[in-house]
PDB file of N, CA and C in Angstrom:
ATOM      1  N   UNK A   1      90.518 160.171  44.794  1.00  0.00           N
ATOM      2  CA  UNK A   1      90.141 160.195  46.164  1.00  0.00           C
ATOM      3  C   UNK A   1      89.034 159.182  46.446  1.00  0.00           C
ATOM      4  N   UNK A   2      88.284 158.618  45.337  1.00  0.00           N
ATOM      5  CA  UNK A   2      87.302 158.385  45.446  1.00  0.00           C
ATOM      6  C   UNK A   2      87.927 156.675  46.650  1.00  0.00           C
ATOM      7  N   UNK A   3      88.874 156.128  46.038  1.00  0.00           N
ATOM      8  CA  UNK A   3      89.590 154.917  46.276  1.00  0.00           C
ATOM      9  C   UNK A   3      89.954 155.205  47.699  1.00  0.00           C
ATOM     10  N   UNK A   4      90.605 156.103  48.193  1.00  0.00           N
ATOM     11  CA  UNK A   4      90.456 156.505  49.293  1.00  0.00           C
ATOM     12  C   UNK A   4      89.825 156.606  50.333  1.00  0.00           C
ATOM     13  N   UNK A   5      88.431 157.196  49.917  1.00  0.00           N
ATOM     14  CA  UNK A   5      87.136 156.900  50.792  1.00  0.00           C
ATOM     15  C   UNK A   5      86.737 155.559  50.411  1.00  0.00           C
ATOM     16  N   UNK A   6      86.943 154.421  49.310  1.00  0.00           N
ATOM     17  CA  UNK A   6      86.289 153.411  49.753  1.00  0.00           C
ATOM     18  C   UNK A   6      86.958 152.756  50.751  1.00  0.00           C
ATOM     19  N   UNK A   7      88.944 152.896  50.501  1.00  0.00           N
ATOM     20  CA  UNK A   7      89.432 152.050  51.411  1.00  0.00           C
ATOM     21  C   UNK A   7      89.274 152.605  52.945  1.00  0.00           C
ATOM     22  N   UNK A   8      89.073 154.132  52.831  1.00  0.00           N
ATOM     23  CA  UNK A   8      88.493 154.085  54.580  1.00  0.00           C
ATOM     24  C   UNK A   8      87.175 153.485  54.365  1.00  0.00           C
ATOM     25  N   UNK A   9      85.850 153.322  54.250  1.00  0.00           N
ATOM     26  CA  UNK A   9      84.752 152.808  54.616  1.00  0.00           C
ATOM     27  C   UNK A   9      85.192 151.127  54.322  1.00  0.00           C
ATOM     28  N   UNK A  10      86.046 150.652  54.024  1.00  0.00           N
ATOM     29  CA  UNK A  10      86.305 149.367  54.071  1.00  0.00           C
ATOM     30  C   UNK A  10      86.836 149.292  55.126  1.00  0.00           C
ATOM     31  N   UNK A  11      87.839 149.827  55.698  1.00  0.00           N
ATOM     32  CA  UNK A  11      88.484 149.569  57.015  1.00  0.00           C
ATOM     33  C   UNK A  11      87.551 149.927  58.252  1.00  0.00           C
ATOM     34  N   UNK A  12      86.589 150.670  58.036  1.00  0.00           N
ATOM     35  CA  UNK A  12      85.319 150.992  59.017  1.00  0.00           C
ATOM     36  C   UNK A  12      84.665 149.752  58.933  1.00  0.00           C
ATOM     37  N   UNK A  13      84.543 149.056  58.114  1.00  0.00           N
ATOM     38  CA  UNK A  13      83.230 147.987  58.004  1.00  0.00           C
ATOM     39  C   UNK A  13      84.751 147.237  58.646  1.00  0.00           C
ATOM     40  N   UNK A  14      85.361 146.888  58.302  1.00  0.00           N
ATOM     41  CA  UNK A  14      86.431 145.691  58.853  1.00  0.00           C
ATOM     42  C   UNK A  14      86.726 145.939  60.446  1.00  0.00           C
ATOM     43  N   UNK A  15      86.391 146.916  60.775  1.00  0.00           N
ATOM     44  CA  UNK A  15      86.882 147.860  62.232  1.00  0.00           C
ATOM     45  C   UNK A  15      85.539 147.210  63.222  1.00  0.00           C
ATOM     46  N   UNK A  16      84.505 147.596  62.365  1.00  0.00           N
ATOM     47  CA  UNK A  16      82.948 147.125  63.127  1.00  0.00           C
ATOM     48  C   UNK A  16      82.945 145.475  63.285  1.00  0.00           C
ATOM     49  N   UNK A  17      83.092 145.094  62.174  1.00  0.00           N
ATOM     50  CA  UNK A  17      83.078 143.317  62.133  1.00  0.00           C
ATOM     51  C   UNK A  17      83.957 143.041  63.043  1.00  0.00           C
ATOM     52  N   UNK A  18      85.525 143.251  63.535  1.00  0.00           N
ATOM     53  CA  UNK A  18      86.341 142.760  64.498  1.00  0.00           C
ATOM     54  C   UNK A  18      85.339 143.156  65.292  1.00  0.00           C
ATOM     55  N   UNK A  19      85.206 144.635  65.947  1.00  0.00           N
ATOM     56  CA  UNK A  19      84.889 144.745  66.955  1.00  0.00           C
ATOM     57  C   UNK A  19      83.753 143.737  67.600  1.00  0.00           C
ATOM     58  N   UNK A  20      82.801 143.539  66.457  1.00  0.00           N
ATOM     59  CA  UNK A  20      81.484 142.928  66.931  1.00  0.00           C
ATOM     60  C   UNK A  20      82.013 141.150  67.284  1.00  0.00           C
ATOM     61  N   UNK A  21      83.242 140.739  66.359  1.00  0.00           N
ATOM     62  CA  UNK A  21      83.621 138.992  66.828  1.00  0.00           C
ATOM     63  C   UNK A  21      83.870 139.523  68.331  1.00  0.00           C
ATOM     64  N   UNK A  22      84.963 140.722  68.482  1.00  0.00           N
ATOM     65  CA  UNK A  22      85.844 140.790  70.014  1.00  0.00           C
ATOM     66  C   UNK A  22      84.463 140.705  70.882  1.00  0.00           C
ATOM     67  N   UNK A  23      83.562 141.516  70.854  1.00  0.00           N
ATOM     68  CA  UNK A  23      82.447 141.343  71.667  1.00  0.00           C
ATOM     69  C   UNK A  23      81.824 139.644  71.472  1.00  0.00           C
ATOM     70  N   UNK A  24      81.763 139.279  70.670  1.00  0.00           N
ATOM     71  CA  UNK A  24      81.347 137.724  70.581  1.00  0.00           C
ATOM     72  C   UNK A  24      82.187 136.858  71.385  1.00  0.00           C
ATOM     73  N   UNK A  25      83.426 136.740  70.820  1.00  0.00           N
ATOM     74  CA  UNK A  25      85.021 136.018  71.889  1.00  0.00           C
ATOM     75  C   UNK A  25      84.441 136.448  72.940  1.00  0.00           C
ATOM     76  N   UNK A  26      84.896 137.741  73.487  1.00  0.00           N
ATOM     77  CA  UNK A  26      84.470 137.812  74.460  1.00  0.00           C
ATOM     78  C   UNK A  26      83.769 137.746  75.913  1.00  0.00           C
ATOM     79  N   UNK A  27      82.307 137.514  74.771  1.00  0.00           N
ATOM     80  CA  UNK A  27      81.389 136.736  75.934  1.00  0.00           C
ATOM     81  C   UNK A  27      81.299 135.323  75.550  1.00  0.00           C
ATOM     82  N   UNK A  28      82.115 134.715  74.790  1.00  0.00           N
ATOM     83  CA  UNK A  28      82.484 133.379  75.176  1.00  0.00           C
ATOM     84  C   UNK A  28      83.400 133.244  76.022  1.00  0.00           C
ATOM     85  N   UNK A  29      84.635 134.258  76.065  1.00  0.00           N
ATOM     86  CA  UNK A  29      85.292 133.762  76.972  1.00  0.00           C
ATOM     87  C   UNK A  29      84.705 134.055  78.500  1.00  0.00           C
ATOM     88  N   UNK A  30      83.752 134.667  78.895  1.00  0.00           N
ATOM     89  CA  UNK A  30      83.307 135.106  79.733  1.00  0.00           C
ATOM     90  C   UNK A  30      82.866 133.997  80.298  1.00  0.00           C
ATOM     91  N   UNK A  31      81.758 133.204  79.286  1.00  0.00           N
ATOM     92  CA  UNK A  31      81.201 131.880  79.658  1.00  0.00           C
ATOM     93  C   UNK A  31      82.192 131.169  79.647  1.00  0.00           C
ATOM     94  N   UNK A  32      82.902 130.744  79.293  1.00  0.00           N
ATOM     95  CA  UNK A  32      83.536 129.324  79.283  1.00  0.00           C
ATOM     96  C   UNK A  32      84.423 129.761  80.630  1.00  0.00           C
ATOM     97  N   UNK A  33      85.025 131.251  81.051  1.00  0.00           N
ATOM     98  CA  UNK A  33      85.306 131.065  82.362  1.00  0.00           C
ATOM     99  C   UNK A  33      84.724 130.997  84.000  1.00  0.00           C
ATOM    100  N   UNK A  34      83.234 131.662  83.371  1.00  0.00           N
ATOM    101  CA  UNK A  34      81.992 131.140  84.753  1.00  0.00           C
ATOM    102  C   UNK A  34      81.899 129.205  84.611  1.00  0.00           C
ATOM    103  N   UNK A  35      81.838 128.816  83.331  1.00  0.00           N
ATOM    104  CA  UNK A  35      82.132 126.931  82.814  1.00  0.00           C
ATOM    105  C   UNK A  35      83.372 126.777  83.775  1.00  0.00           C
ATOM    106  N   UNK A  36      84.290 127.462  83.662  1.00  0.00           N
ATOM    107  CA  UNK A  36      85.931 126.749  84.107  1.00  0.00           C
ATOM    108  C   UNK A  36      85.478 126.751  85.428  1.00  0.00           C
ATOM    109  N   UNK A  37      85.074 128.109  86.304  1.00  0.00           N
ATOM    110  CA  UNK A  37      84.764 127.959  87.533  1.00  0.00           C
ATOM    111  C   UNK A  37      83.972 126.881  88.451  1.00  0.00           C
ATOM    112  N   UNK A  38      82.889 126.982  87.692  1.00  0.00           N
ATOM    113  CA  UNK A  38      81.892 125.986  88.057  1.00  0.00           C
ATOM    114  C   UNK A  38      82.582 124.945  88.235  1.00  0.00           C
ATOM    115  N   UNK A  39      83.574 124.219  86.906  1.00  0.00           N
ATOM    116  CA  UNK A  39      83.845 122.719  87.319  1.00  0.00           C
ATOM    117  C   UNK A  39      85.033 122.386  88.333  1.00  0.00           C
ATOM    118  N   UNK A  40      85.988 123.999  88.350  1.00  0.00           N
ATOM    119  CA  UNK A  40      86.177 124.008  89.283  1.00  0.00           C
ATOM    120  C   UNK A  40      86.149 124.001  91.038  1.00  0.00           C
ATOM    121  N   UNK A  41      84.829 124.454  90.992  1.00  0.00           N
ATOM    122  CA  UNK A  41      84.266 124.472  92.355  1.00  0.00           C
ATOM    123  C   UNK A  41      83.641 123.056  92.253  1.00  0.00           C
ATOM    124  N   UNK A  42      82.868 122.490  91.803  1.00  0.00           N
ATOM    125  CA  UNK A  42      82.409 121.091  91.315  1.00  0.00           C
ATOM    126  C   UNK A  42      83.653 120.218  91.945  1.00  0.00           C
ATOM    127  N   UNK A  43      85.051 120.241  90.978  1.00  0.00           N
ATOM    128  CA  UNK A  43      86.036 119.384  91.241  1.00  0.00           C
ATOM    129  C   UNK A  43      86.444 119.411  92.689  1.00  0.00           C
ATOM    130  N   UNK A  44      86.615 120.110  93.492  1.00  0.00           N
ATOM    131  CA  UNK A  44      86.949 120.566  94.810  1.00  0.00           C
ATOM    132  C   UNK A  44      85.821 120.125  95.740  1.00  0.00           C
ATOM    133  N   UNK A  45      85.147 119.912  95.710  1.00  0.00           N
ATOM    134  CA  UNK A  45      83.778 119.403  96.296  1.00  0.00           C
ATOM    135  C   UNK A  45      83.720 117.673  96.370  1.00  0.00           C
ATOM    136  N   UNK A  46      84.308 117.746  95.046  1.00  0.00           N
ATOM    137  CA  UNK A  46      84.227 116.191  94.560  1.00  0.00           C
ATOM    138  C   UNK A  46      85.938 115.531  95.319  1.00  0.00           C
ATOM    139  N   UNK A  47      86.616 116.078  95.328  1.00  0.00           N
ATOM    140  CA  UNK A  47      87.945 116.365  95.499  1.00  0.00           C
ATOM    141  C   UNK A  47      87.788 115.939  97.503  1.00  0.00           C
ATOM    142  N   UNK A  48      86.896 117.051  98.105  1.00  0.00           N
ATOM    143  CA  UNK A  48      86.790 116.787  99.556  1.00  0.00           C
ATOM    144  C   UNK A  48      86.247 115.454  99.880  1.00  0.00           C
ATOM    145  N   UNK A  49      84.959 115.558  98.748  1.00  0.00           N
ATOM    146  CA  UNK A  49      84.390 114.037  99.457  1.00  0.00           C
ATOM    147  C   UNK A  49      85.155 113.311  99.096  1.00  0.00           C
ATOM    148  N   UNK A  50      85.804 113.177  98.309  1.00  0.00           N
ATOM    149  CA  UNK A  50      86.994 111.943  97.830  1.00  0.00           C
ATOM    150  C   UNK A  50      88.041 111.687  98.964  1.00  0.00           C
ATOM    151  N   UNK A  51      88.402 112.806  99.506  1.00  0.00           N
ATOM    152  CA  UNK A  51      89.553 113.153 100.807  1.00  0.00           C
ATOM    153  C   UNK A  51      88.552 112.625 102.411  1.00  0.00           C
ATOM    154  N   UNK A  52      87.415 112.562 102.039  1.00  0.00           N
ATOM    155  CA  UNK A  52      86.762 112.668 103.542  1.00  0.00           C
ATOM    156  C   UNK A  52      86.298 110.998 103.354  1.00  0.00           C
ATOM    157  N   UNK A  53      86.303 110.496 102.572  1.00  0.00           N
ATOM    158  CA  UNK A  53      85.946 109.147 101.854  1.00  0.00           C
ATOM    159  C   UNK A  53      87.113 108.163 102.698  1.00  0.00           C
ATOM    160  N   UNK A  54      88.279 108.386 102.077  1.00  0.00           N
ATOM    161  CA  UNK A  54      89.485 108.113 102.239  1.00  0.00           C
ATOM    162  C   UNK A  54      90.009 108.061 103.855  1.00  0.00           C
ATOM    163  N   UNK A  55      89.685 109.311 104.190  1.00  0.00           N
ATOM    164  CA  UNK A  55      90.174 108.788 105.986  1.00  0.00           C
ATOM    165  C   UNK A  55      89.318 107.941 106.985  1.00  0.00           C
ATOM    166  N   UNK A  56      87.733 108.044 105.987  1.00  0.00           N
ATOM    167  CA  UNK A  56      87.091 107.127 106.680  1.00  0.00           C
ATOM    168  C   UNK A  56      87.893 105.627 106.059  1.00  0.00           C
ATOM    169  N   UNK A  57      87.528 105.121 105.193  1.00  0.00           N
ATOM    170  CA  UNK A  57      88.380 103.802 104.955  1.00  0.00           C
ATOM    171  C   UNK A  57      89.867 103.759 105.631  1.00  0.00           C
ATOM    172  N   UNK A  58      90.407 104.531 105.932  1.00  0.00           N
ATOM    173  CA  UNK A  58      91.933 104.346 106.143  1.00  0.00           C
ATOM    174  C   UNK A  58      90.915 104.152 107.687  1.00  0.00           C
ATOM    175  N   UNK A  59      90.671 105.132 108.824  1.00  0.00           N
ATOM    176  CA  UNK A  59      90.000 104.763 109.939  1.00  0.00           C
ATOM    177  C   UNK A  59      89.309 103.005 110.276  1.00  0.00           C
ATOM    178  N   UNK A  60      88.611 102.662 109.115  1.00  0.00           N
ATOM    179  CA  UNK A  60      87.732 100.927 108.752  1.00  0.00           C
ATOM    180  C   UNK A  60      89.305 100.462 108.800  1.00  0.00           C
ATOM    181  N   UNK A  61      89.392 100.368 108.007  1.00  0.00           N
ATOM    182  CA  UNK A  61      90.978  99.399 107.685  1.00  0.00           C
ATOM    183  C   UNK A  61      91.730  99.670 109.188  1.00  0.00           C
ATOM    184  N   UNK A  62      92.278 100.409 109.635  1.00  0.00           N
ATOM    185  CA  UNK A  62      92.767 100.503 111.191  1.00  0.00           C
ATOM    186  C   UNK A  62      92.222  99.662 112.395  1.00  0.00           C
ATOM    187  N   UNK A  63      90.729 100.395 112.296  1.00  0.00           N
ATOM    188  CA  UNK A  63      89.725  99.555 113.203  1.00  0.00           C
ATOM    189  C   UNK A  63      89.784  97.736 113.055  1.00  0.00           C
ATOM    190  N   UNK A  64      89.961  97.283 111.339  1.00  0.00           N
ATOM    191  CA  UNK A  64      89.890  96.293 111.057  1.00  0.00           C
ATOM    192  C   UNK A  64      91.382  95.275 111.834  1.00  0.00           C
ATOM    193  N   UNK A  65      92.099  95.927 111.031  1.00  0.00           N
ATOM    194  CA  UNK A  65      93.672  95.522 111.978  1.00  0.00           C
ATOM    195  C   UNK A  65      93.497  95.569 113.585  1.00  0.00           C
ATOM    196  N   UNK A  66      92.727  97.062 113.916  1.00  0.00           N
ATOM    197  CA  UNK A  66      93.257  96.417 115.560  1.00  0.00           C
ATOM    198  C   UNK A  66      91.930  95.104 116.316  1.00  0.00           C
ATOM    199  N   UNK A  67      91.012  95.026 115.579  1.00  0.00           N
ATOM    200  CA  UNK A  67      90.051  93.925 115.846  1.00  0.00           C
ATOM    201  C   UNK A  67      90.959  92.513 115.347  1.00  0.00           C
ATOM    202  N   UNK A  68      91.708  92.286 114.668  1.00  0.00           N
ATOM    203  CA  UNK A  68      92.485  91.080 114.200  1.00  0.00           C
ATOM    204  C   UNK A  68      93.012  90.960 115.034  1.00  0.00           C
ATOM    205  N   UNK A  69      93.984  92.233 115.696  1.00  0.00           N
ATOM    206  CA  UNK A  69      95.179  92.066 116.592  1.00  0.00           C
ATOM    207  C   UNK A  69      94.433  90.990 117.626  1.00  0.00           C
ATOM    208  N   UNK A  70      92.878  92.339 117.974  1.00  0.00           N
ATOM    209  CA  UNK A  70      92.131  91.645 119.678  1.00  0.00           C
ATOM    210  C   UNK A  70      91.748  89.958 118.779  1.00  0.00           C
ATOM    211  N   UNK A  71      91.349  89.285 117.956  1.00  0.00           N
ATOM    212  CA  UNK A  71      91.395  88.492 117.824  1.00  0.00           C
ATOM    213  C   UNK A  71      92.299  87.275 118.017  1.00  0.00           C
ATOM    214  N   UNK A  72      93.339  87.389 117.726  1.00  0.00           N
ATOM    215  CA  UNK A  72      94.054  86.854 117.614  1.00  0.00           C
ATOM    216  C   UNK A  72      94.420  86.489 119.282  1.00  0.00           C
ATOM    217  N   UNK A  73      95.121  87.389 119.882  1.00  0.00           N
ATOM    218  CA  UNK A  73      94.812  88.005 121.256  1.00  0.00           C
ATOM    219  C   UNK A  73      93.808  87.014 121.837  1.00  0.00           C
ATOM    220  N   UNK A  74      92.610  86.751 121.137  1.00  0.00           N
ATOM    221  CA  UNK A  74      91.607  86.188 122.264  1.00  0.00           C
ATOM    222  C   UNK A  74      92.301  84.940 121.783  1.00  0.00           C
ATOM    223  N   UNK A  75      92.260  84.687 121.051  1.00  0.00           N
ATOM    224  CA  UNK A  75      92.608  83.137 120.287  1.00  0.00           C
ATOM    225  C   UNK A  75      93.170  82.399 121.204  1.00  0.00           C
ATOM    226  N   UNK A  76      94.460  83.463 121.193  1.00  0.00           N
ATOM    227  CA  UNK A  76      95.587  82.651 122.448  1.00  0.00           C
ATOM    228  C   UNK A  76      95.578  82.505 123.608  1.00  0.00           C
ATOM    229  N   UNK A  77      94.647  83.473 124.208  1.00  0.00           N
ATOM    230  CA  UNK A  77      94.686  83.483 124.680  1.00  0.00           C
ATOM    231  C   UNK A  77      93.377  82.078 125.743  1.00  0.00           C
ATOM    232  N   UNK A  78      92.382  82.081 124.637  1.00  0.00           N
ATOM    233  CA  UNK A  78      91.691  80.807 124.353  1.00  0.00           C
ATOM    234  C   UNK A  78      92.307  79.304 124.669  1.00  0.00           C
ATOM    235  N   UNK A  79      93.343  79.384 123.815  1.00  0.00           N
ATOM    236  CA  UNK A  79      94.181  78.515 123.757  1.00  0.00           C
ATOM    237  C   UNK A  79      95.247  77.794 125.064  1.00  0.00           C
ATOM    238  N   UNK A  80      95.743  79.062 125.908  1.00  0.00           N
ATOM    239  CA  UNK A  80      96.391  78.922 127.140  1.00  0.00           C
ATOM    240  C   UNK A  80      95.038  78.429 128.235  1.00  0.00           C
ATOM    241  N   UNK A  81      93.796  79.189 127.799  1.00  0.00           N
ATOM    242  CA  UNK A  81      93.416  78.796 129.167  1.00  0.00           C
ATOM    243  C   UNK A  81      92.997  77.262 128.863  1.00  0.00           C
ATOM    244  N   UNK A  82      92.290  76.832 127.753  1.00  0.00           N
ATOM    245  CA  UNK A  82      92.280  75.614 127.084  1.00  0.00           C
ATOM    246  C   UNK A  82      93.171  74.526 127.638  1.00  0.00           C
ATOM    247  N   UNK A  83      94.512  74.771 127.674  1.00  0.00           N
ATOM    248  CA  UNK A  83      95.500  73.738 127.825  1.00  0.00           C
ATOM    249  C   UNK A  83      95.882  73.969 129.354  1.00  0.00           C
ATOM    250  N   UNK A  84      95.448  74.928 130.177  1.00  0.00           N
ATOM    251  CA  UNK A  84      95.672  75.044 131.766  1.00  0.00           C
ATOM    252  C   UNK A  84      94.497  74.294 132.249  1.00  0.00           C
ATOM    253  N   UNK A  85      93.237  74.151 131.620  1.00  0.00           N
ATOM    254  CA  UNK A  85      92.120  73.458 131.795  1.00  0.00           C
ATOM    255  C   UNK A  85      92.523  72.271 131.939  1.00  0.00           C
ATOM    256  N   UNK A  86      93.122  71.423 130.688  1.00  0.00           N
ATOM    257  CA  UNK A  86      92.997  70.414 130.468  1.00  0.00           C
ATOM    258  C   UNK A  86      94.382  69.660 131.315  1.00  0.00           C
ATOM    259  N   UNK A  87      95.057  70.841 132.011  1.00  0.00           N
ATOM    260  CA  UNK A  87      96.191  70.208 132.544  1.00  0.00           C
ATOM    261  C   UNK A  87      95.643  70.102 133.958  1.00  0.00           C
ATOM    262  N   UNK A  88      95.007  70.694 134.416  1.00  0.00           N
ATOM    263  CA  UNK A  88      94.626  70.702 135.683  1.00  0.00           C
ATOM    264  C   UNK A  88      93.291  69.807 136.039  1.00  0.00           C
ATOM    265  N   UNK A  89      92.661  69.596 134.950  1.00  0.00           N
ATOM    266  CA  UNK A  89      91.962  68.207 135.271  1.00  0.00           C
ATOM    267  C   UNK A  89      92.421  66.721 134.761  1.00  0.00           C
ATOM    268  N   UNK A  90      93.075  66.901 134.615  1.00  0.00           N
ATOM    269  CA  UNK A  90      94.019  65.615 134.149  1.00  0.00           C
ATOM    270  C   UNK A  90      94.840  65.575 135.759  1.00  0.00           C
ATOM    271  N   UNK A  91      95.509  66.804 136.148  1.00  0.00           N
ATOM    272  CA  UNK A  91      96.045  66.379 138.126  1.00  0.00           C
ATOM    273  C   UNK A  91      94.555  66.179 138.783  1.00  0.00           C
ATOM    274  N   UNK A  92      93.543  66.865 138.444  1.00  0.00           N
ATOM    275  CA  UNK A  92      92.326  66.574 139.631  1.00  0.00           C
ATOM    276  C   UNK A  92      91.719  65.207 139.536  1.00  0.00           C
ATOM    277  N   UNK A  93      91.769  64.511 137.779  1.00  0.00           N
ATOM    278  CA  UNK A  93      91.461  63.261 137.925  1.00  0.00           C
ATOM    279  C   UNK A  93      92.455  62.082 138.992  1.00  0.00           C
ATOM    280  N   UNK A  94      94.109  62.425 138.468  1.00  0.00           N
ATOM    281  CA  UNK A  94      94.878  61.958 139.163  1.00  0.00           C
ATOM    282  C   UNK A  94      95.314  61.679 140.211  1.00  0.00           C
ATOM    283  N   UNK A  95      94.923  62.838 141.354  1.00  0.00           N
ATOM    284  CA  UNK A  95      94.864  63.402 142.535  1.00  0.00           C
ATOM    285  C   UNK A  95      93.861  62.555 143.423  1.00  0.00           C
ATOM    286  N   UNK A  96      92.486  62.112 142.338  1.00  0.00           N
ATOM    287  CA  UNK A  96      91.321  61.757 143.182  1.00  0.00           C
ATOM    288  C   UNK A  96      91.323  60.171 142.898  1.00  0.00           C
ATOM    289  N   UNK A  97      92.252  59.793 141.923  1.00  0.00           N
ATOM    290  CA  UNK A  97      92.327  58.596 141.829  1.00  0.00           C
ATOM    291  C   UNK A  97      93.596  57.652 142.883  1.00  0.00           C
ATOM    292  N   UNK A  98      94.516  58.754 143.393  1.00  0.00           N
ATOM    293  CA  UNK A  98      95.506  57.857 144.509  1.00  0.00           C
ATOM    294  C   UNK A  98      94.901  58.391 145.949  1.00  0.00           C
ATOM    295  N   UNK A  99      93.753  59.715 145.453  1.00  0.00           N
ATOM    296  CA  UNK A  99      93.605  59.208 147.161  1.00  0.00           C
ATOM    297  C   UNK A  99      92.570  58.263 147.598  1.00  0.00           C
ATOM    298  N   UNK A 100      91.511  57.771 146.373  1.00  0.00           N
ATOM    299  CA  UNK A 100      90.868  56.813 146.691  1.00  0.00           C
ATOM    300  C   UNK A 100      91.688  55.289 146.862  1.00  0.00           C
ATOM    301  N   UNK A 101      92.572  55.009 145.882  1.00  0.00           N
ATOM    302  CA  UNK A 101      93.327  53.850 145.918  1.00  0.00           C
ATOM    303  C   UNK A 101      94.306  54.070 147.510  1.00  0.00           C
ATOM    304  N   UNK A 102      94.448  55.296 148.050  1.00  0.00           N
ATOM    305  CA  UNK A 102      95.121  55.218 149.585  1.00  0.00           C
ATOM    306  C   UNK A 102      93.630  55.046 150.367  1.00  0.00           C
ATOM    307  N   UNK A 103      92.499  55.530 150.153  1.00  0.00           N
ATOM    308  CA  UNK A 103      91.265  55.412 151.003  1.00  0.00           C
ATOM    309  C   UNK A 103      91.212  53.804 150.823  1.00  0.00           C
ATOM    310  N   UNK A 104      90.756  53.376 149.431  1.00  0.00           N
ATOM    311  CA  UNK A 104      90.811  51.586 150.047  1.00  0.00           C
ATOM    312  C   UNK A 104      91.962  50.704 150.314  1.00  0.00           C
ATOM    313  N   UNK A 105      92.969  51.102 150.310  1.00  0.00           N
ATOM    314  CA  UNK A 105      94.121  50.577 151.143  1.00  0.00           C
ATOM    315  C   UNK A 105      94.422  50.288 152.564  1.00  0.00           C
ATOM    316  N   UNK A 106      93.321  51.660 152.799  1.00  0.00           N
ATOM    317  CA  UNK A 106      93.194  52.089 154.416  1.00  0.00           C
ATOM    318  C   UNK A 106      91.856  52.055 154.853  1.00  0.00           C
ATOM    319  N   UNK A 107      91.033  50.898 153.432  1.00  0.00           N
ATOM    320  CA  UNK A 107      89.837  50.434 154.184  1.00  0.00           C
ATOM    321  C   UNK A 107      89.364  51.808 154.684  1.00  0.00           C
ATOM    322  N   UNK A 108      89.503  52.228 154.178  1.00  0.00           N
ATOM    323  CA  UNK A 108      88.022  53.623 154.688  1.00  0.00           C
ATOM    324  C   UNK A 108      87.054  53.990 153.220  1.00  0.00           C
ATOM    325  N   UNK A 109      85.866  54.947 153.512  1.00  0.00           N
ATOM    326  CA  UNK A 109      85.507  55.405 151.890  1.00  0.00           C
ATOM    327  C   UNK A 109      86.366  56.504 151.736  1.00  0.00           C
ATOM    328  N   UNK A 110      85.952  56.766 150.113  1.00  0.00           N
ATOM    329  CA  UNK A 110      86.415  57.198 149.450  1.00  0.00           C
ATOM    330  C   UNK A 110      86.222  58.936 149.897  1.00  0.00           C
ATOM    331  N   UNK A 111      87.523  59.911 149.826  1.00  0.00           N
ATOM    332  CA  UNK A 111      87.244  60.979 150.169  1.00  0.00           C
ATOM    333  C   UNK A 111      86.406  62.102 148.970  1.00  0.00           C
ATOM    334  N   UNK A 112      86.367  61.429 147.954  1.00  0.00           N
ATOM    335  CA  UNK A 112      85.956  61.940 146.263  1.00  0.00           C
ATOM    336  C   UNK A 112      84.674  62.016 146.692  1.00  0.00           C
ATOM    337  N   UNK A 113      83.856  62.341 146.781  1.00  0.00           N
ATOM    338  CA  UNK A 113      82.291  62.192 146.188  1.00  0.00           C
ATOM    339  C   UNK A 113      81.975  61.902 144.955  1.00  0.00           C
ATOM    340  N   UNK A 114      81.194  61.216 144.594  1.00  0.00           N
ATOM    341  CA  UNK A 114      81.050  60.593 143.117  1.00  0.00           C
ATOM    342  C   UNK A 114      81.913  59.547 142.600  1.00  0.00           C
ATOM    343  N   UNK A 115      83.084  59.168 143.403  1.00  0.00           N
ATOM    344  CA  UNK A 115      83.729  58.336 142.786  1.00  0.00           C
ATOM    345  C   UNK A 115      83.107  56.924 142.612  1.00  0.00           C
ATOM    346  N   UNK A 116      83.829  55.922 141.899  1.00  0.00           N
ATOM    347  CA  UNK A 116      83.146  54.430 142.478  1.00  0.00           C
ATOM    348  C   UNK A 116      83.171  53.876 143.484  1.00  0.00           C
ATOM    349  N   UNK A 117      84.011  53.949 144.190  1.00  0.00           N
ATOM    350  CA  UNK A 117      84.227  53.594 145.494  1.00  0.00           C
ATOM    351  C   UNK A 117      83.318  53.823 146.567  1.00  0.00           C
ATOM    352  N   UNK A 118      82.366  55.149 146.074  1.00  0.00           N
ATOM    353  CA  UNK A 118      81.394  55.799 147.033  1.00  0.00           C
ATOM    354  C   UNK A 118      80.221  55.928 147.013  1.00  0.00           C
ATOM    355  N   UNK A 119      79.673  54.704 146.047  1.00  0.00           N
ATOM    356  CA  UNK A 119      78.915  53.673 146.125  1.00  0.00           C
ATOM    357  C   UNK A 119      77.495  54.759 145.433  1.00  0.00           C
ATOM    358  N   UNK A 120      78.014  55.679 144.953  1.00  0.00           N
ATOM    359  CA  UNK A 120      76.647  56.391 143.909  1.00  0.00           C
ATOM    360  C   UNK A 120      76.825  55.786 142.717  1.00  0.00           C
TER     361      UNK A 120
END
């Protein structure tokens, strides 16, 4: 019997030692899942500003395109009035140059102000 009682007080001491790792595991796993949480809440945080990051740049980049568009836009619009300018003083030079050449034809001055003909 004696073998008996050692192998129960062996399985008591083996019974206590698990129990005392399960309590050890245990409150590791305890910690490492307040750890999991944390970096979980961490990641999600990091996760929003990453998401709130993002629609601002997508918003810049939009803004950027529709300022190109208005650029461009002015450009040409630059450009038309540019060449309506330059067409319409090219007739006002023209305009003031046959009616002076009809003013000294007809011996009178010149109807231009400033022209040569009108003696400034």
């Amino acid at each position: 019997m004696a073998d008996g009682a050692r192998e129960r007080r062996e399985a008591i001491r083996q019974l206590a030692d698990l129990r005392s790792r399960l309590a050890a595991a245990e409150e590791v796993l305890a910690e490492a899942q307040a750890a999991s949480k944390h970096a979980e809440e961490a990641f999600d945080a990091a996760s929003d500003r990453f998401n709130a990051a993002e629609r601002v740049l997508d918003a810049a980049r939009e803004d950027r395109a529709q300022a190109r568009r208005d650029r461009y836009a002015a450009r040409q619009a630059y450009e038309r009035a540019s060449v309506t300018a330059d067409r319409l003083a090219r007739r006002v030079r023209e305009l003031s140059d046959r009616l002076d050449r009809a003013a000294e034809l007809a011996g009178t001055s010149p109807l231009c102000p400033g022209s040569p003909a009108d003696g400034d």
